[in-house]
N, C-alpha and C. Protein backbone atom coordinates (compact mmCIF):
# COMPACT_ATOMS: atom_id res chain seq x y z
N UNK A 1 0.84 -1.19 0.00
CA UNK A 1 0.00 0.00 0.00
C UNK A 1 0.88 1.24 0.00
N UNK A 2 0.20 2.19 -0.35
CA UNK A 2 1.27 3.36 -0.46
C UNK A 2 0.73 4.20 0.41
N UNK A 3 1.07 6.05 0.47
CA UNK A 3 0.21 6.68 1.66
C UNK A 3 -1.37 6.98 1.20
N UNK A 4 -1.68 7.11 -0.35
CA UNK A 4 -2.76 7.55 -0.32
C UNK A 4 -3.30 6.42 -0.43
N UNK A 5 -3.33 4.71 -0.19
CA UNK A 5 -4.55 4.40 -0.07
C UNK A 5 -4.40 4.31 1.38
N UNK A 6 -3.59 4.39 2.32
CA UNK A 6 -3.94 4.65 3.97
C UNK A 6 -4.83 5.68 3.85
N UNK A 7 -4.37 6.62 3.14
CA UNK A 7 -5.13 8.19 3.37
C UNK A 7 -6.39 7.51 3.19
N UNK A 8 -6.81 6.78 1.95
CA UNK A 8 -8.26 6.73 1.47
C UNK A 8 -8.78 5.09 2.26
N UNK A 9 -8.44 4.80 3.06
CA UNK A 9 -8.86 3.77 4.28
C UNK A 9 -9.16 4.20 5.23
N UNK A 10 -8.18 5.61 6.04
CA UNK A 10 -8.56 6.25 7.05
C UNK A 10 -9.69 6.92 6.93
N UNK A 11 -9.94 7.70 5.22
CA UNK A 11 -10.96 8.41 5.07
C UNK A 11 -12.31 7.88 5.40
N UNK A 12 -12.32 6.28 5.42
CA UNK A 12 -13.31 5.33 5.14
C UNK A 12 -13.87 5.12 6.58
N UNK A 13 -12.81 5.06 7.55
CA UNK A 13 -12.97 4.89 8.57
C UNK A 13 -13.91 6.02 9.41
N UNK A 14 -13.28 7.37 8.65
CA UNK A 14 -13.96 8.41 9.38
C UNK A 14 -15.63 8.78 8.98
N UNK A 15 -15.70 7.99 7.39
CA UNK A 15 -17.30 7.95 7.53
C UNK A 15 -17.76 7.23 8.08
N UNK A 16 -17.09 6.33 8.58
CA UNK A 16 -17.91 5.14 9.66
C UNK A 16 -18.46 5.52 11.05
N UNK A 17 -17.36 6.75 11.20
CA UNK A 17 -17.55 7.76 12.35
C UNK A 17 -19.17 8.47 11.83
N UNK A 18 -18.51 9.13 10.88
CA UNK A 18 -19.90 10.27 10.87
C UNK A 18 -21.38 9.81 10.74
N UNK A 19 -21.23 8.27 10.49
CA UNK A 19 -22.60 7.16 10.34
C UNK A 19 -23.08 7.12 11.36
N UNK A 20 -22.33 7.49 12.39
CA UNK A 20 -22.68 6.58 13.66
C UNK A 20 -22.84 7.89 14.31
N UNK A 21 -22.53 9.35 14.11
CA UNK A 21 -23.27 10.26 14.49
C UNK A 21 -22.25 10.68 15.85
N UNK A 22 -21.05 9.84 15.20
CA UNK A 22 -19.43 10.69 15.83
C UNK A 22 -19.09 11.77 15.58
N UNK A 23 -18.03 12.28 15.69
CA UNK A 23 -17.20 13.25 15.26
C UNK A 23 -16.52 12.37 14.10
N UNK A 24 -16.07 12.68 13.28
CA UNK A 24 -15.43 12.44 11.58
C UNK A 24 -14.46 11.85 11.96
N UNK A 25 -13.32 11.47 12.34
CA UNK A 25 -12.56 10.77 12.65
C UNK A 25 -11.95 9.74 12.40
N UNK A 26 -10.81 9.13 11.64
CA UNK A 26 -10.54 7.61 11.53
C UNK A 26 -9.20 7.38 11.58
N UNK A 27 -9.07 6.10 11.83
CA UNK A 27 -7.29 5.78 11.66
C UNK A 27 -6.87 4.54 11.11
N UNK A 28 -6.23 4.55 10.40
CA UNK A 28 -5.49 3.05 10.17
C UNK A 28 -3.79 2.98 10.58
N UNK A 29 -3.92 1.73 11.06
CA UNK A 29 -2.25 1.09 11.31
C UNK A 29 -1.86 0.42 10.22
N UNK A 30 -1.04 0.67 9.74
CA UNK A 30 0.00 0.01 8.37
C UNK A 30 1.25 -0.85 9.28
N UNK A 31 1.41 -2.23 8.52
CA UNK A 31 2.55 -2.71 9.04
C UNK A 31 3.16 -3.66 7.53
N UNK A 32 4.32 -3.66 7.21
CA UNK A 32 4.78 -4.10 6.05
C UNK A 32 4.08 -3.99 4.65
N UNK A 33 3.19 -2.76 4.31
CA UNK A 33 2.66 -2.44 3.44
C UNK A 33 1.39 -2.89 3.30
N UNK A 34 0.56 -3.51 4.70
CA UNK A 34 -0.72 -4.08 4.82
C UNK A 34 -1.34 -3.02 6.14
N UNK A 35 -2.74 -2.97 6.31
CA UNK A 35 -3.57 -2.60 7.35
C UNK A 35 -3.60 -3.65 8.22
N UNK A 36 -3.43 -3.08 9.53
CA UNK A 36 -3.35 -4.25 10.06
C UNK A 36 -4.55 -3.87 11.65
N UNK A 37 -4.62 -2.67 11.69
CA UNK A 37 -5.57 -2.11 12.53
C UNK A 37 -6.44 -1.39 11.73
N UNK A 38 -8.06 -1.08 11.69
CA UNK A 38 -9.14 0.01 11.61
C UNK A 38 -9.31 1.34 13.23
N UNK A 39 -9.66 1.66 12.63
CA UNK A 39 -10.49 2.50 14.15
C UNK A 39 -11.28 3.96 13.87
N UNK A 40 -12.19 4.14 14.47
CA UNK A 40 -12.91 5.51 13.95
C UNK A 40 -13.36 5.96 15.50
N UNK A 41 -13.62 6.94 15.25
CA UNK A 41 -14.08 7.87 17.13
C UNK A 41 -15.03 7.66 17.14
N UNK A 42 -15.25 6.98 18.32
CA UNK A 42 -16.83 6.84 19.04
C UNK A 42 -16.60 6.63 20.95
N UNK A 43 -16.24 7.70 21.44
CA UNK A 43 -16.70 7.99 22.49
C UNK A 43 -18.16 8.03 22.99
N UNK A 44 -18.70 8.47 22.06
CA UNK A 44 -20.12 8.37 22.22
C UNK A 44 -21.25 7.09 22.64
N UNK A 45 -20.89 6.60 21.34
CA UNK A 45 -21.94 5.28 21.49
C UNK A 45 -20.94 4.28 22.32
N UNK A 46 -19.59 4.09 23.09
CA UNK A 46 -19.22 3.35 23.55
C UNK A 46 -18.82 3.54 24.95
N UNK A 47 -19.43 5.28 25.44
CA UNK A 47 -19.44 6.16 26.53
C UNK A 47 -18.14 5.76 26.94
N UNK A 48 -17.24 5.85 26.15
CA UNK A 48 -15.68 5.65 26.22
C UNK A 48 -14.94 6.86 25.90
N UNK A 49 -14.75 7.82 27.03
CA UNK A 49 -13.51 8.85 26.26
C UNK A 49 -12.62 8.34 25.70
N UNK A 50 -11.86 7.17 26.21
CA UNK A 50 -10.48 6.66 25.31
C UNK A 50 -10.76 6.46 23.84
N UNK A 51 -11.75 6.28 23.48
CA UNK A 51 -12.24 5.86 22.15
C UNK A 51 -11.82 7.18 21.15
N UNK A 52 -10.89 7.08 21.03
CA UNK A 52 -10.67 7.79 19.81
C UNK A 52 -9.84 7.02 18.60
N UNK A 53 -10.01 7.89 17.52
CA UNK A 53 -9.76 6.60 16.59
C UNK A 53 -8.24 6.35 16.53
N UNK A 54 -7.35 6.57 16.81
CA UNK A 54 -5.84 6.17 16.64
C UNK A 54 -6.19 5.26 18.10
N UNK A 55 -6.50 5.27 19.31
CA UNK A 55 -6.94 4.32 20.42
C UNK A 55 -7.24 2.74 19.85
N UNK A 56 -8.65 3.14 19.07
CA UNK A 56 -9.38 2.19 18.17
C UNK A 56 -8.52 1.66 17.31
N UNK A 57 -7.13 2.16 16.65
CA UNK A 57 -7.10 1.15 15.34
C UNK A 57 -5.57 0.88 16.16
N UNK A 58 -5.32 1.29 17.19
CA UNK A 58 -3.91 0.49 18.02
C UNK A 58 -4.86 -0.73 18.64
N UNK A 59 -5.64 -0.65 19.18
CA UNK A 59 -6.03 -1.95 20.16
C UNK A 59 -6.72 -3.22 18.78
N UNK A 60 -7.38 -2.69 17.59
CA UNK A 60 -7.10 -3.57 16.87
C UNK A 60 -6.17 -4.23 16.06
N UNK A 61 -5.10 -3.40 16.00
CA UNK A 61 -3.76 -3.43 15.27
C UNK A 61 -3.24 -4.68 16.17
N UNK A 62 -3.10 -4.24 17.68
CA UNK A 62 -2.81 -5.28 18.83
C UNK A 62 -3.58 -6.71 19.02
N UNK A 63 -4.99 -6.46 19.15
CA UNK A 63 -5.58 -7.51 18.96
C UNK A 63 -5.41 -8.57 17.73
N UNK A 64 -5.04 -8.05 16.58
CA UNK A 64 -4.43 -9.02 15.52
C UNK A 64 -3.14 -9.48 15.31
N UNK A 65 -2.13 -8.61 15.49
CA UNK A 65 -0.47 -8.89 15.73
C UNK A 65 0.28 -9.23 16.82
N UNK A 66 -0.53 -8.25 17.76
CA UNK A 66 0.26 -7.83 18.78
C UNK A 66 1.29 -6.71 18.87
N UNK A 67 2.70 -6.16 19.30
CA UNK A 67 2.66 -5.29 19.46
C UNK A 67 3.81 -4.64 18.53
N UNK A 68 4.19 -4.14 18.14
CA UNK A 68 5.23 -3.81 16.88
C UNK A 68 5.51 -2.38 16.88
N UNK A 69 7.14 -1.90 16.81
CA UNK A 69 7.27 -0.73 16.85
C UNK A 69 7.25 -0.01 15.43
N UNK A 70 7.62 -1.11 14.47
CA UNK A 70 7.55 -0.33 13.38
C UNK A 70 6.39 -0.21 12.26
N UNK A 71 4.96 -0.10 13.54
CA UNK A 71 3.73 0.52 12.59
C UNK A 71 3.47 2.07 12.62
N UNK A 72 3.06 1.97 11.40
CA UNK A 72 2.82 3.52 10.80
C UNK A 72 1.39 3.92 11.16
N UNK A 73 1.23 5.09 10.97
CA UNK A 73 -0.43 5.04 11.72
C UNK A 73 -0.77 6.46 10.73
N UNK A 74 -2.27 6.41 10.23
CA UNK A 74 -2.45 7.47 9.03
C UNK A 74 -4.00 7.67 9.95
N UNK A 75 -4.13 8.95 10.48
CA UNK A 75 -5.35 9.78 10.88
C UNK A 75 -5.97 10.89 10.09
N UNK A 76 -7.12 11.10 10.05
CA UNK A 76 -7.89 11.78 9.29
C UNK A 76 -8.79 12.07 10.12
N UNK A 77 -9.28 13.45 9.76
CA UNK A 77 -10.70 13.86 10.66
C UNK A 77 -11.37 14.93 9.15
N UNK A 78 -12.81 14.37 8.82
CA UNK A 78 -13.07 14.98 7.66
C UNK A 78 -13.68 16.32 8.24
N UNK A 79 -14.26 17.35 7.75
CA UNK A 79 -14.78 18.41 8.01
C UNK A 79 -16.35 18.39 7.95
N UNK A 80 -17.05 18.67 9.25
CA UNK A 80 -18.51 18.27 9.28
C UNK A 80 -18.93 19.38 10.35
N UNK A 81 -20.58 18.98 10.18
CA UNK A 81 -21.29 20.47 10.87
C UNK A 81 -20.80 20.03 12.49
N UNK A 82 -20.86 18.64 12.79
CA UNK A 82 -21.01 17.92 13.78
C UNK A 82 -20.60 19.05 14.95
N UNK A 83 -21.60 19.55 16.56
CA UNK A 83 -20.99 20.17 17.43
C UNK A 83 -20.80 19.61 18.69
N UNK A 84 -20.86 18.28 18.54
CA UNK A 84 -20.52 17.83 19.64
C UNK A 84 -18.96 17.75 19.95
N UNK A 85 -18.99 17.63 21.08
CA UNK A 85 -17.25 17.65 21.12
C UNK A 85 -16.73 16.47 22.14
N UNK A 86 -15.96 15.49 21.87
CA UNK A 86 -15.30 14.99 23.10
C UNK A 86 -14.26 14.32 22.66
């Protein structure tokens, strides 16, 4: 993978956010030119402050590999009316 399809995975992630009536938000973990974590912000529906999406796509990155220093991590937050904040 190169950076823009992280870019355009993270982007993916962050509509998953704005579906769910998050803040825009997403992240992916890259490890040897594969995704190896998702994650999008939802503090909300998971009444989890930690839940933010670089949180979200490390603990899945972890939950599938385990723990690795040399992952890359690509965040995005799209631009929306959304005023909630957390």
């Amino acid at each position: 993978m190169n950076d823009e399809e992280y870019m355009r995975a993270a982007i993916g992630q962050a509509r998953e956010a704005g579906a769910c009536d998050e803040v825009p938000v997403g992240a992916v973990v890259g490890l040897d030119g594969e995704i190896v974590g998702r994650g999008f912000k939802q503090p909300i529906g998971r009444r989890d402050p930690t839940a933010h999406a670089e949180i979200m796509a490390l603990r899945d990155a972890a939950a599938r590999i385990g723990s690795s220093s040399s992952m890359t991590m690509t965040t995005v937050k799209l631009r929306s009316k959304h005023k909630r904040g957390v």
